[in-house]
Protein backbone atom coordinates (compact mmCIF):
# COMPACT_ATOMS: atom_id res chain seq x y z
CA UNK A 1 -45.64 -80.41 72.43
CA UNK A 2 -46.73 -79.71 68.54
CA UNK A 3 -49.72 -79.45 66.44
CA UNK A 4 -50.49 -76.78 62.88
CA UNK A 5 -52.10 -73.58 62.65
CA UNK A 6 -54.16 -72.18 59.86
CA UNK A 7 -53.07 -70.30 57.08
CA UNK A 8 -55.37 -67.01 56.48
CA UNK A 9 -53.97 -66.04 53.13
CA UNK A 10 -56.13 -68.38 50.94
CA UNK A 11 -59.37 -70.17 52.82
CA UNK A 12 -60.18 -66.67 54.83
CA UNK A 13 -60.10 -64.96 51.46
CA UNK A 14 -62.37 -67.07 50.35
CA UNK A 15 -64.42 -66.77 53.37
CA UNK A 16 -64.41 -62.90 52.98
CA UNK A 17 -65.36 -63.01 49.31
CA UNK A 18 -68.42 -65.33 50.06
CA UNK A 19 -69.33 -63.10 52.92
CA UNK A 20 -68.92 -59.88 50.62
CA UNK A 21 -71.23 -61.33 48.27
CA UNK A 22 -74.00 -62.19 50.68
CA UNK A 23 -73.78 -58.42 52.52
CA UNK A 24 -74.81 -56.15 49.32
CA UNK A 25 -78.00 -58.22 48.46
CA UNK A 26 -79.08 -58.13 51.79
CA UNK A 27 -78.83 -54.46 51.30
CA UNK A 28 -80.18 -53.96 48.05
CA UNK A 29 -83.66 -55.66 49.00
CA UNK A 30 -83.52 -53.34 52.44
CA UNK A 31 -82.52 -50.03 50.95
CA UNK A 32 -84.03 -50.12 47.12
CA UNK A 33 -85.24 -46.73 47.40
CA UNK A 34 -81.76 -44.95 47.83
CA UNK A 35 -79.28 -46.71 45.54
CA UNK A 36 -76.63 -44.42 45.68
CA UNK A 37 -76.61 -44.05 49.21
CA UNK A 38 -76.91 -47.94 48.87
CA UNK A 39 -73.74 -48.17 46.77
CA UNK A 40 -71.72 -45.67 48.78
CA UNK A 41 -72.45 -47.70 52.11
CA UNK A 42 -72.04 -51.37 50.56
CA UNK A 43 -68.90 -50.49 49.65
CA UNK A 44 -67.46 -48.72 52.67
CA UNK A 45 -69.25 -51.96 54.73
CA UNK A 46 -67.18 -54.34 52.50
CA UNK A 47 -64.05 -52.25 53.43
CA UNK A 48 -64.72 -52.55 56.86
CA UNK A 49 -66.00 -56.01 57.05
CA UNK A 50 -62.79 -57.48 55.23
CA UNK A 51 -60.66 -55.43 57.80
CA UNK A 52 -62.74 -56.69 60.72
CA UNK A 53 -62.66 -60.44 59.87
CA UNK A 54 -59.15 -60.09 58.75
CA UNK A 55 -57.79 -59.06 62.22
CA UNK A 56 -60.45 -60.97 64.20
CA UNK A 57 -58.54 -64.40 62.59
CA UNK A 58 -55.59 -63.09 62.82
CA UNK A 59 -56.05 -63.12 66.71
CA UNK A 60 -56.32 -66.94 66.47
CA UNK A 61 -54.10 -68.03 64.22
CA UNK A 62 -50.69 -66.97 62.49
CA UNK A 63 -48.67 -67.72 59.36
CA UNK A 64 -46.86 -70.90 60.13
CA UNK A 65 -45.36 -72.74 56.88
CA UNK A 66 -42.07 -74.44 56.78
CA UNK A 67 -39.25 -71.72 55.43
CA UNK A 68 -36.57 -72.92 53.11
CA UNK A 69 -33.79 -73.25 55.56
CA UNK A 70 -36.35 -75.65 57.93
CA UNK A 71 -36.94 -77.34 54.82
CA UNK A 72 -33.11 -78.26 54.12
CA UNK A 73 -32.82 -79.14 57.79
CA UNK A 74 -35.32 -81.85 57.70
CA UNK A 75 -34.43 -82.92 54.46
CA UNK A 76 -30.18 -82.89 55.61
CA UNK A 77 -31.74 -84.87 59.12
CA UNK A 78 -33.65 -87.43 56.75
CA UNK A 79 -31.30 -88.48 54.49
CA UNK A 80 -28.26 -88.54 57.37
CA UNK A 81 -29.98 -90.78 59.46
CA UNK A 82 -30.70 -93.12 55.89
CA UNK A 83 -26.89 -92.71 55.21
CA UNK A 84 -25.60 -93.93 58.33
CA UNK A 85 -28.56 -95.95 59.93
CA UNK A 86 -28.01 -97.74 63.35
CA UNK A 87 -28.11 -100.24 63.63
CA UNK A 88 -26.18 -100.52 60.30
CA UNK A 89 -28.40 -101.77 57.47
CA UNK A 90 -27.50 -104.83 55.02
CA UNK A 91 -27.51 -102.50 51.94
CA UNK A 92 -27.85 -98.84 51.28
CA UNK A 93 -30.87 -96.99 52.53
CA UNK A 94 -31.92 -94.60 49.12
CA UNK A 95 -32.06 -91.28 49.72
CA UNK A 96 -35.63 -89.64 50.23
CA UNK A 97 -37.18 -87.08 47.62
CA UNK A 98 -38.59 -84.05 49.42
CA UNK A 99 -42.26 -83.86 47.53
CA UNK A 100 -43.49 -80.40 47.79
CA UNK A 101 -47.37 -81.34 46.54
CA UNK A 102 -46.81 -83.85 49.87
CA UNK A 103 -45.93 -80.90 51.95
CA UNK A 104 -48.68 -79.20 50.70
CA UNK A 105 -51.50 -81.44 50.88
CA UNK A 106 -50.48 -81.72 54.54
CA UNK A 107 -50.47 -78.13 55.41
CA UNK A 108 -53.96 -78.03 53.72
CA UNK A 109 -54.71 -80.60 56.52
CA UNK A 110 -52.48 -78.52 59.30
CA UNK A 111 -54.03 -75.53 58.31
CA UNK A 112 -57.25 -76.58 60.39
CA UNK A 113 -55.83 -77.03 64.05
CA UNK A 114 -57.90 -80.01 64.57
CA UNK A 115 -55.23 -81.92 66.06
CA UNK A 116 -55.94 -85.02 64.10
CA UNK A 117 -54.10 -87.29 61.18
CA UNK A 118 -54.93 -86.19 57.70
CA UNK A 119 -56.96 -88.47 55.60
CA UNK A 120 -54.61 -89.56 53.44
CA UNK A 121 -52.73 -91.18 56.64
CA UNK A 122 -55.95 -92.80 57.66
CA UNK A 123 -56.44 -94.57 53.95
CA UNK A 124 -52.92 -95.72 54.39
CA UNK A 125 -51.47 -93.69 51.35
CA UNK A 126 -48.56 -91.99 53.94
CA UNK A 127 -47.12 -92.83 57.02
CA UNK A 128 -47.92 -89.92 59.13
CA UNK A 129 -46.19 -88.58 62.13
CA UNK A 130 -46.73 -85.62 64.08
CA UNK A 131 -46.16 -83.52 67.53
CA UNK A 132 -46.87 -79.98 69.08
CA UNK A 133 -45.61 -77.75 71.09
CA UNK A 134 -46.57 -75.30 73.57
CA UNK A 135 -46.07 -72.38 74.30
CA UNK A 136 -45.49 -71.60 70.35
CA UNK A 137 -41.26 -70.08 71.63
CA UNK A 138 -40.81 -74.02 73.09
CA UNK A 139 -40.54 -74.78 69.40
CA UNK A 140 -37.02 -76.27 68.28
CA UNK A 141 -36.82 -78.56 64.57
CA UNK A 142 -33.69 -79.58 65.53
CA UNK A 143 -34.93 -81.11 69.02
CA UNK A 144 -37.94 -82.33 67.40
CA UNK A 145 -35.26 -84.14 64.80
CA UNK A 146 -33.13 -85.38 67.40
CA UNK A 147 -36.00 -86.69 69.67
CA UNK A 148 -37.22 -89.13 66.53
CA UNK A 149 -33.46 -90.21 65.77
CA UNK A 150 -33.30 -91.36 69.45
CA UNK A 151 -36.48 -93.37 69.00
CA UNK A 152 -34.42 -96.02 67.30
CA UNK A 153 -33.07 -97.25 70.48
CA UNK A 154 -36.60 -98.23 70.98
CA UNK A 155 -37.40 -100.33 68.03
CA UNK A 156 -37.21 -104.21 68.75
CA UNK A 157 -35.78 -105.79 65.86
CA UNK A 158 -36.69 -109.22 67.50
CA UNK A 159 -40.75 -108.90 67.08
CA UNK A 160 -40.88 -105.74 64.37
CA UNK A 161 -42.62 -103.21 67.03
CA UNK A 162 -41.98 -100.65 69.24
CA UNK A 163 -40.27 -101.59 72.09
CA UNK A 164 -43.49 -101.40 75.50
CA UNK A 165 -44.37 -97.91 76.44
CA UNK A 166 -41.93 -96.19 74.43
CA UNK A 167 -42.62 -94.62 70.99
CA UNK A 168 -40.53 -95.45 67.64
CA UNK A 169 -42.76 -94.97 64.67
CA UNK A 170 -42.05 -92.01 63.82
CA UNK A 171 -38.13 -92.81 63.20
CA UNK A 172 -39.22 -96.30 61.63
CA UNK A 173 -41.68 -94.12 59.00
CA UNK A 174 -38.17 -92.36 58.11
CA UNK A 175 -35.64 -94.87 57.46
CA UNK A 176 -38.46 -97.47 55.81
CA UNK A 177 -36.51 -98.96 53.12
CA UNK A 178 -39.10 -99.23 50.58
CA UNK A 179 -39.86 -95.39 51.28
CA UNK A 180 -38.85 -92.66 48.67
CA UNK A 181 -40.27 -89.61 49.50
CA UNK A 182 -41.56 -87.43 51.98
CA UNK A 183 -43.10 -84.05 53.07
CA UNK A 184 -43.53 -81.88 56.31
CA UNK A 185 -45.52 -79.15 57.40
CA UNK A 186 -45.68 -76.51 60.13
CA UNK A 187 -48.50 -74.56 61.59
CA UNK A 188 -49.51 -72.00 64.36
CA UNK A 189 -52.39 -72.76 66.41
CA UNK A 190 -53.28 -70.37 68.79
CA UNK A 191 -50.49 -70.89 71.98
CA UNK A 192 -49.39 -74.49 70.07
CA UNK A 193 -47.24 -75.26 67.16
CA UNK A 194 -47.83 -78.27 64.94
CA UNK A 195 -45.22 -80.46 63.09
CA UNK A 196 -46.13 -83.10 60.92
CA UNK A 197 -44.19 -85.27 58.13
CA UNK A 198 -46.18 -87.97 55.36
CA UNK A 199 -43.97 -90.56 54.41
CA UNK A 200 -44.68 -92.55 50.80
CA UNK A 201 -44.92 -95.37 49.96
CA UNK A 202 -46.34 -96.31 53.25
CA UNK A 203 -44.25 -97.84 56.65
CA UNK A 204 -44.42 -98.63 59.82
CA UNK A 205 -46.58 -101.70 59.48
CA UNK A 206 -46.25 -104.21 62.52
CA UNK A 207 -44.66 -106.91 62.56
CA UNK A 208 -42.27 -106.22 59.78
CA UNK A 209 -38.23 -104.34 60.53
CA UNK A 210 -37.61 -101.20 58.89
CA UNK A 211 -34.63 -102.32 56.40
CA UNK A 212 -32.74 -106.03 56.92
CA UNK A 213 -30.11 -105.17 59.44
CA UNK A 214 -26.36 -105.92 58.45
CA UNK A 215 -25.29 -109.06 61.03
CA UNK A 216 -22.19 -107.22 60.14
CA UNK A 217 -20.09 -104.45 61.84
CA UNK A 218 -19.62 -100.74 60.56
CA UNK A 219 -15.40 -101.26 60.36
CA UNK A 220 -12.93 -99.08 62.24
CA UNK A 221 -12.07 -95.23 61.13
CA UNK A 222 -9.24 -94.48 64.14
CA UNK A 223 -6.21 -95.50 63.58
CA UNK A 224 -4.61 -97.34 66.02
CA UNK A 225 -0.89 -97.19 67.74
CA UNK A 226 1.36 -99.82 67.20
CA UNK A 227 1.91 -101.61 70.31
CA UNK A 228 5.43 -102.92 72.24
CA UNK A 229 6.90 -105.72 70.18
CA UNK A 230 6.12 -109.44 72.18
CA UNK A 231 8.18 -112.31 71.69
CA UNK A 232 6.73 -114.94 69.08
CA UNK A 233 5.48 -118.35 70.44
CA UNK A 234 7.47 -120.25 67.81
CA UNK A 235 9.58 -119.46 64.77
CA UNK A 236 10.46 -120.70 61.37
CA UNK A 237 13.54 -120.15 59.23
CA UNK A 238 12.37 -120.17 55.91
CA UNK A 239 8.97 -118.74 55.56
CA UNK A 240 6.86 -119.29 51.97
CA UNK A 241 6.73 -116.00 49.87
CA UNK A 242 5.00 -115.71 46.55
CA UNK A 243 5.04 -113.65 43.72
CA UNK A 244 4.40 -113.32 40.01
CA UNK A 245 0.84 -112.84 38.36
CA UNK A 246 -0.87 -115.13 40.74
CA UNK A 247 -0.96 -114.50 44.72
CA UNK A 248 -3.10 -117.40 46.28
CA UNK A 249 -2.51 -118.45 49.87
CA UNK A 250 -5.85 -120.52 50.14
CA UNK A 251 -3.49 -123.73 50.88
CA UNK A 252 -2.91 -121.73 54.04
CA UNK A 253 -5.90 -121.79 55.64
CA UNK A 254 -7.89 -123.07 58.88
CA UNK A 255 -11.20 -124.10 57.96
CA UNK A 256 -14.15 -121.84 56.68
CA UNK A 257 -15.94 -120.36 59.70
CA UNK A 258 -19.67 -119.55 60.38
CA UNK A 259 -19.83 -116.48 62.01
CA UNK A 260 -23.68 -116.93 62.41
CA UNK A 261 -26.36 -113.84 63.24
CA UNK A 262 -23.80 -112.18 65.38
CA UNK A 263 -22.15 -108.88 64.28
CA UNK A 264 -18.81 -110.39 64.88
CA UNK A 265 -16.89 -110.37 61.47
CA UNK A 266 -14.54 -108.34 62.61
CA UNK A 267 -12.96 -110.93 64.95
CA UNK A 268 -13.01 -113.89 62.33
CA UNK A 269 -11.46 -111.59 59.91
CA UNK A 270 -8.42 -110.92 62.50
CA UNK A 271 -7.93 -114.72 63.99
CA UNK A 272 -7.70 -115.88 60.39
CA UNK A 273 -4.98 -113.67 59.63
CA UNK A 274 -3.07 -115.01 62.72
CA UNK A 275 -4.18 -118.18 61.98
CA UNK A 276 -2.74 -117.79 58.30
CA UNK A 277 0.41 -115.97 58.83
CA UNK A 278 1.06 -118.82 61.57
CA UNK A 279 0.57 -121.78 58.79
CA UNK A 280 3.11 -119.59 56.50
CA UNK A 281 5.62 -119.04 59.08
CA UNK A 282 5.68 -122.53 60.70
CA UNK A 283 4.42 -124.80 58.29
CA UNK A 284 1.09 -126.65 56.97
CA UNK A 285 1.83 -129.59 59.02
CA UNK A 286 0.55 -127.22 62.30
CA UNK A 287 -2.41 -126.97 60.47
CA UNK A 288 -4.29 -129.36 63.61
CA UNK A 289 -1.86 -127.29 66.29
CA UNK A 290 -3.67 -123.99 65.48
CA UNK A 291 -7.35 -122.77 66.15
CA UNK A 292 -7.90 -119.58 67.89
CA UNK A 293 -11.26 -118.45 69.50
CA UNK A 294 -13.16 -115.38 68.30
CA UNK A 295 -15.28 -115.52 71.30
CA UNK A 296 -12.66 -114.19 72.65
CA UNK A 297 -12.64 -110.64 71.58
CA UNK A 298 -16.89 -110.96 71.05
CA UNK A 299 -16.43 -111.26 75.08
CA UNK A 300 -13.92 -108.67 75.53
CA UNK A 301 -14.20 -105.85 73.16
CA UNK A 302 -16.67 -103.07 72.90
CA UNK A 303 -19.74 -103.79 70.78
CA UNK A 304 -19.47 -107.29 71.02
CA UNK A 305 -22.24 -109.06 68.10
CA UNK A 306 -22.83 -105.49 67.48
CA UNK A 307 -19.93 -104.72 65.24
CA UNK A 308 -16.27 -104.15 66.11
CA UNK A 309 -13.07 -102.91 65.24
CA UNK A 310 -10.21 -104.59 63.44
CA UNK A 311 -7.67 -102.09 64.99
CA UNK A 312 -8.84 -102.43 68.81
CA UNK A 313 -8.18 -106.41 68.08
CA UNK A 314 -5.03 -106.15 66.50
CA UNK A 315 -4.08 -103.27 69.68
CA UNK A 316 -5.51 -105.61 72.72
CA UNK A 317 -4.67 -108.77 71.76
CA UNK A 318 -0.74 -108.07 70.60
CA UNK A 319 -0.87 -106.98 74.03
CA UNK A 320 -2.95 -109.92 75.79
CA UNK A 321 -2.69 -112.77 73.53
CA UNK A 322 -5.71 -114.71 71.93
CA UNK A 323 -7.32 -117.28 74.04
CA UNK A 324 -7.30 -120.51 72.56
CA UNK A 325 -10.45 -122.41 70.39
CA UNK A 326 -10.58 -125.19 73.21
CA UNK A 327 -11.62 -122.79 76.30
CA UNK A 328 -13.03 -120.27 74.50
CA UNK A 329 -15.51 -122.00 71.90
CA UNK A 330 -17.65 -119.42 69.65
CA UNK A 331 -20.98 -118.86 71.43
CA UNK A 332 -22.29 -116.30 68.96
CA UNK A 333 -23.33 -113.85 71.54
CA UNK A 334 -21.52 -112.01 74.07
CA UNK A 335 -19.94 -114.05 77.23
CA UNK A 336 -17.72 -112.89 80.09
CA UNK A 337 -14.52 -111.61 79.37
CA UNK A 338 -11.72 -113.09 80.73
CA UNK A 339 -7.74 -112.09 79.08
CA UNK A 340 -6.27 -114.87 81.80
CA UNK A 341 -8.16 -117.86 82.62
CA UNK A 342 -5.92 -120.04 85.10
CA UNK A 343 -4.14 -122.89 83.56
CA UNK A 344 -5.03 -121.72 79.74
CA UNK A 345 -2.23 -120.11 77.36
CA UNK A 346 -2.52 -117.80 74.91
CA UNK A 347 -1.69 -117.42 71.62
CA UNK A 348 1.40 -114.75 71.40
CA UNK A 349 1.92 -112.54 68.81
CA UNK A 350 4.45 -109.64 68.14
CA UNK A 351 2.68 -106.45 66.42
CA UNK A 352 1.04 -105.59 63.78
CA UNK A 353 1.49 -103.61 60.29
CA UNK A 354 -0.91 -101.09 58.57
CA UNK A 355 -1.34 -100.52 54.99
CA UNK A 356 -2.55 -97.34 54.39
CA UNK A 357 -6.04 -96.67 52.81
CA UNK A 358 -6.27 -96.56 49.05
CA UNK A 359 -2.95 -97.81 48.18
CA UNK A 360 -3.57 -100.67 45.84
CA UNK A 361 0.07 -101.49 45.43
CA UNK A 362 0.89 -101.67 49.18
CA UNK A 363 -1.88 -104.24 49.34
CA UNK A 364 -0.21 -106.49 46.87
CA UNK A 365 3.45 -105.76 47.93
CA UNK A 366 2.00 -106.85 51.19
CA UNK A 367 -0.08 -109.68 50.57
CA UNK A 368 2.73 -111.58 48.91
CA UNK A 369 4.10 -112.00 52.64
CA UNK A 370 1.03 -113.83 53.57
CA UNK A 371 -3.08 -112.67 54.01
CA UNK A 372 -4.69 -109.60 55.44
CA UNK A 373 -7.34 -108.48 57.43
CA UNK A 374 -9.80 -106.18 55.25
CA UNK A 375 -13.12 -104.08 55.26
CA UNK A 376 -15.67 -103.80 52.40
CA UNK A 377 -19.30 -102.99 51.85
CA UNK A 378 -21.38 -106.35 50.93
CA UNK A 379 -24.88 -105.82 49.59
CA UNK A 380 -27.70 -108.02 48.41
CA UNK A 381 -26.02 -109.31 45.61
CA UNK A 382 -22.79 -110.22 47.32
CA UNK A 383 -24.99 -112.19 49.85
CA UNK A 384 -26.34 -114.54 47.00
CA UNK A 385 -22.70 -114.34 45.18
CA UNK A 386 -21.87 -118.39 44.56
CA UNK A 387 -19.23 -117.63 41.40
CA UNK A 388 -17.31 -115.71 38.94
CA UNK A 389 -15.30 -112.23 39.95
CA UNK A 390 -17.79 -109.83 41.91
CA UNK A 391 -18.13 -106.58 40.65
CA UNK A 392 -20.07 -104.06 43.29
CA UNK A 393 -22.43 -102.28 40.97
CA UNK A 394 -22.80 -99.28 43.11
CA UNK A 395 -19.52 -97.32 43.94
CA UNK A 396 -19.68 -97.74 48.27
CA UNK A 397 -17.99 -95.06 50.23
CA UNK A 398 -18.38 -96.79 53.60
CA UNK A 399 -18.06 -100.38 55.02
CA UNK A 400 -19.80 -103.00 56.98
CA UNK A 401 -18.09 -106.28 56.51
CA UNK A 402 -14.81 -107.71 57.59
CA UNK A 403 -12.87 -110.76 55.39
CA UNK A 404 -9.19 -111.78 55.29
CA UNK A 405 -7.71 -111.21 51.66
CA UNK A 406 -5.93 -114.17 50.93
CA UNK A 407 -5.18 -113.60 47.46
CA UNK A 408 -5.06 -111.41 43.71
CA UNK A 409 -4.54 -112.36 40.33
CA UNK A 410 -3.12 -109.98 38.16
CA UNK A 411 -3.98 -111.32 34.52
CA UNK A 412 -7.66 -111.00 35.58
CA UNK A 413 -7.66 -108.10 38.08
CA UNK A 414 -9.67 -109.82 41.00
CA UNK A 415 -8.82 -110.06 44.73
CA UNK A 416 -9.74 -113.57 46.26
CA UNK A 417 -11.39 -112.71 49.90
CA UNK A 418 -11.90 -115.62 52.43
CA UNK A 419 -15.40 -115.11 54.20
CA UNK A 420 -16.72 -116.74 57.18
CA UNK A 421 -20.49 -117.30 56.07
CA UNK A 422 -20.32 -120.90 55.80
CA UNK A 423 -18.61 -123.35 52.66
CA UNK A 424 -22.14 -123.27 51.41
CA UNK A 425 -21.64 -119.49 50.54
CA UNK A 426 -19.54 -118.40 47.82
CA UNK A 427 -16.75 -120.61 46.12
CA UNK A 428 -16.60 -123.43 49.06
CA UNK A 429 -16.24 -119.61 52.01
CA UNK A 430 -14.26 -117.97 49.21
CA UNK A 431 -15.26 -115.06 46.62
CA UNK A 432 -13.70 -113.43 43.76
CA UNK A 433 -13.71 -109.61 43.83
CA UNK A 434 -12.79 -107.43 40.69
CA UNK A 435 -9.77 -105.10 41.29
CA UNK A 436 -10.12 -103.34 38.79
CA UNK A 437 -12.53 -100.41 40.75
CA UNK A 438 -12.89 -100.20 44.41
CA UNK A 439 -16.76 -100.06 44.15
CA UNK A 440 -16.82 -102.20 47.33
CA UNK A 441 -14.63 -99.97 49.11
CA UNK A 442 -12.33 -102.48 50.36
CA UNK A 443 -9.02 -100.35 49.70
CA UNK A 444 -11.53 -97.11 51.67
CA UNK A 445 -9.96 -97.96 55.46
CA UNK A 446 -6.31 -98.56 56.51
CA UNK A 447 -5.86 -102.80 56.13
CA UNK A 448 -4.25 -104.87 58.87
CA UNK A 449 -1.79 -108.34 59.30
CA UNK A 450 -0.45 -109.59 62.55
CA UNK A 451 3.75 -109.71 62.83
CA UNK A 452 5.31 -112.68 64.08
């Protein structure tokens, strides 16, 4: 596996020059009596000393820094892996610094092939990681890289350590949330080659998760094909629209949900569109008729509390139907799946419609017909929200949160987003989210609404 070399170029010239100086005062007390023949031979002995020692070390050990383009490829590796952690993370991972002084101090350290942690690791300044290989042409970054991305498999999130027998530090040192900055070295040692990376501030402390994972999904990039038409359950003639400044279809609404610690947003999101667009097209009254079960597609869709997608829902269950609150109830982890349990019907729905990504208008145009299922980014802050509009502070450009978009009001430029945290969260389940940017992202991914 890995370990450092030493680097001749500075501590061996040192060790030549003190070595130098030692050699002609030895010879001036022995040879006093013949100075020039003294001089002559001190100097062509420092000649040949220098040459000796120099190729004697450079048997053992070769130049073995980092270049540039290994450089960028840790520092691309670092920051990907921050970007897009997995499991997703509850707000942005900040992008690590690449500290050269770091790098150096460390291949000060690597420089000595002693195979041990440097001492700034031991006094708990950095988080330390490191790994030879042997022979020195077994030596790949990018292996090494992908070997400590894989280590996250091996994290349990459930005590804060490394999963038994298996080893995950060196991935938890990288994506360490309250981490900024890092540096690596490389060195030759003899047949081995060392890698090593120092990670500050400090990680990897037991006990304690790398970042607060999202109990949220990453949303869905594909889109999906828009299945067979089905015939509709039940039907209404005259179907609510609205219009004007205000769009607000909160009257039209199953309770607020809890969707608890599983990663299953995704589903509430699409039930309570059906759920909605069912109240709009038949009538408030059914209000007690209608409660669909987002165990359902927990039980039967990839990924389960581990994040989902709003287009596979919309795709399967046009198809299958949604099994009903009553014989599926919401678990909060993932059951059996079962599409036909004997006796039970299922909740029928024709197709589905797509509004294209970044198309505010659409979303309006569409929303007067009734809500729709959406994506967004939610960090820290929204977590806390509990009033006002919501304005993202940070501009996302991804997403890890599902909601239904029930509503927007034009004279103040704020969507009004229906969330399934509770009624102690937000406005009574509900939030206010300024329109006027997409900072949250929630316009980033194609939008979806069930057809009756």
């Amino acid at each position: 596996m890995l370990i450092y070399g030493k680097n001749p170029l500075k501590d061996d010239i040192n060790g030549v020059t003190m070595l130098i100086n030692w050699i002609p005062l030895l010879s001036f007390f022995q040879l006093t009596s013949r100075s020039r023949v003294v001089l002559k031979t001190v100097k062509i002995m420092k000649i040949l000393i220098t040459l000796i020692f120099i190729i004697l070390n450079g048997l053992n050990f070769v130049y073995g820094d980092l270049s540039p383009q290994e450089i960028q490829t840790l520092i691309s590796n670092h920051n990907n892996w921050r970007s897009s952690p997995d499991p997703p993370s509850a707000s942005p991972l900040s992008a690590l610094t690449y500290d050269y002084g770091m790098a150096t101090t460390l291949q000060n350290h690597l420089n000595t092939c002693s195979y041990t942690f440097s001492p700034y690791s031991s006094y708990g300044i950095v988080s330390e990681w490191m790994y030879w290989w042997e022979p020195q042409s077994y030596f790949n970054l990018q292996g090494n890289l992908d070997m400590i991305w894989e280590q996250r498999n091996s994290f349990d999130w459930s005590t804060g350590t490394c999963k038994s027998g298996v080893v995950c530090l060196p991935w938890a040192y990288a994506v360490w949330n309250t981490t900024t900055k890092f540096g690596c070295a490389k060195a030759n040692c003899g047949s081995r080659v060392i890698i090593a990376c120092d990670y500050n501030p400090a990680g990897g402390f037991n006990g304690i998760n790398p970042y607060i994972r999202s109990s949220l999904p990453v949303t869905p990039t594909e889109k999906p094909v828009i299945p067979t038409e089905k015939p509709s359950e039940s039907n209404s003639t005259s179907p609510p629209t609205q219009s004007g400044n205000i769009i607000d279809w909160r009257d039209y609404q199953t309770s607020v949900k809890d969707q608890g610690p599983c990663g299953s947003c995704w589903s509430f999101g699409s039930v309570a569109a059906l759920e909605s667009r069912y109240l709009i097209k038949n009538g408030k009254s059914q209000i007690k008729s209608i409660d669909l079960s987002e165990q359902n597609a927990v039980n039967c869709l990839p990924n389960g509390c581990n994040g989902g997608w709003i287009n596979k829902f919309y795709e399967t269950f046009s198809t299958q139907g949604v099994a009903l609150e009553s014989d599926e109830p919401y678990l909060g982890y993932v059951g059996s799946c079962s599409y036909t349990k004997s006796g039970s019907s299922r909740f029928k729905f024709n197709s589905f419609g797509i509004i294209p990504a970044n198309n505010k208008q659409a979303l309006i145009d569409e929303l007067q017909n009734g809500p729709i299922t959406v994506a967004m980014w939610v960090d820290d802050e929204f977590q806390s929200y509990s009033s006002g509009v919501f304005v993202c502070r940070t501009p996302y450009r991804n997403t890890n949160h599902v909601v239904l978009l029930v509503g927007y009001n034009k004279n103040q430029d704020y969507w009004i987003v229906k969330n399934q945290w509770n009624t102690y969260w937000g406005i009574s389940g509900y939030a206010y989210i300024s329109a006027s940017n997409d900072n949250c992202y929630m316009m980033g991914f194609d939008s979806y609404y069930p057809k009756f």
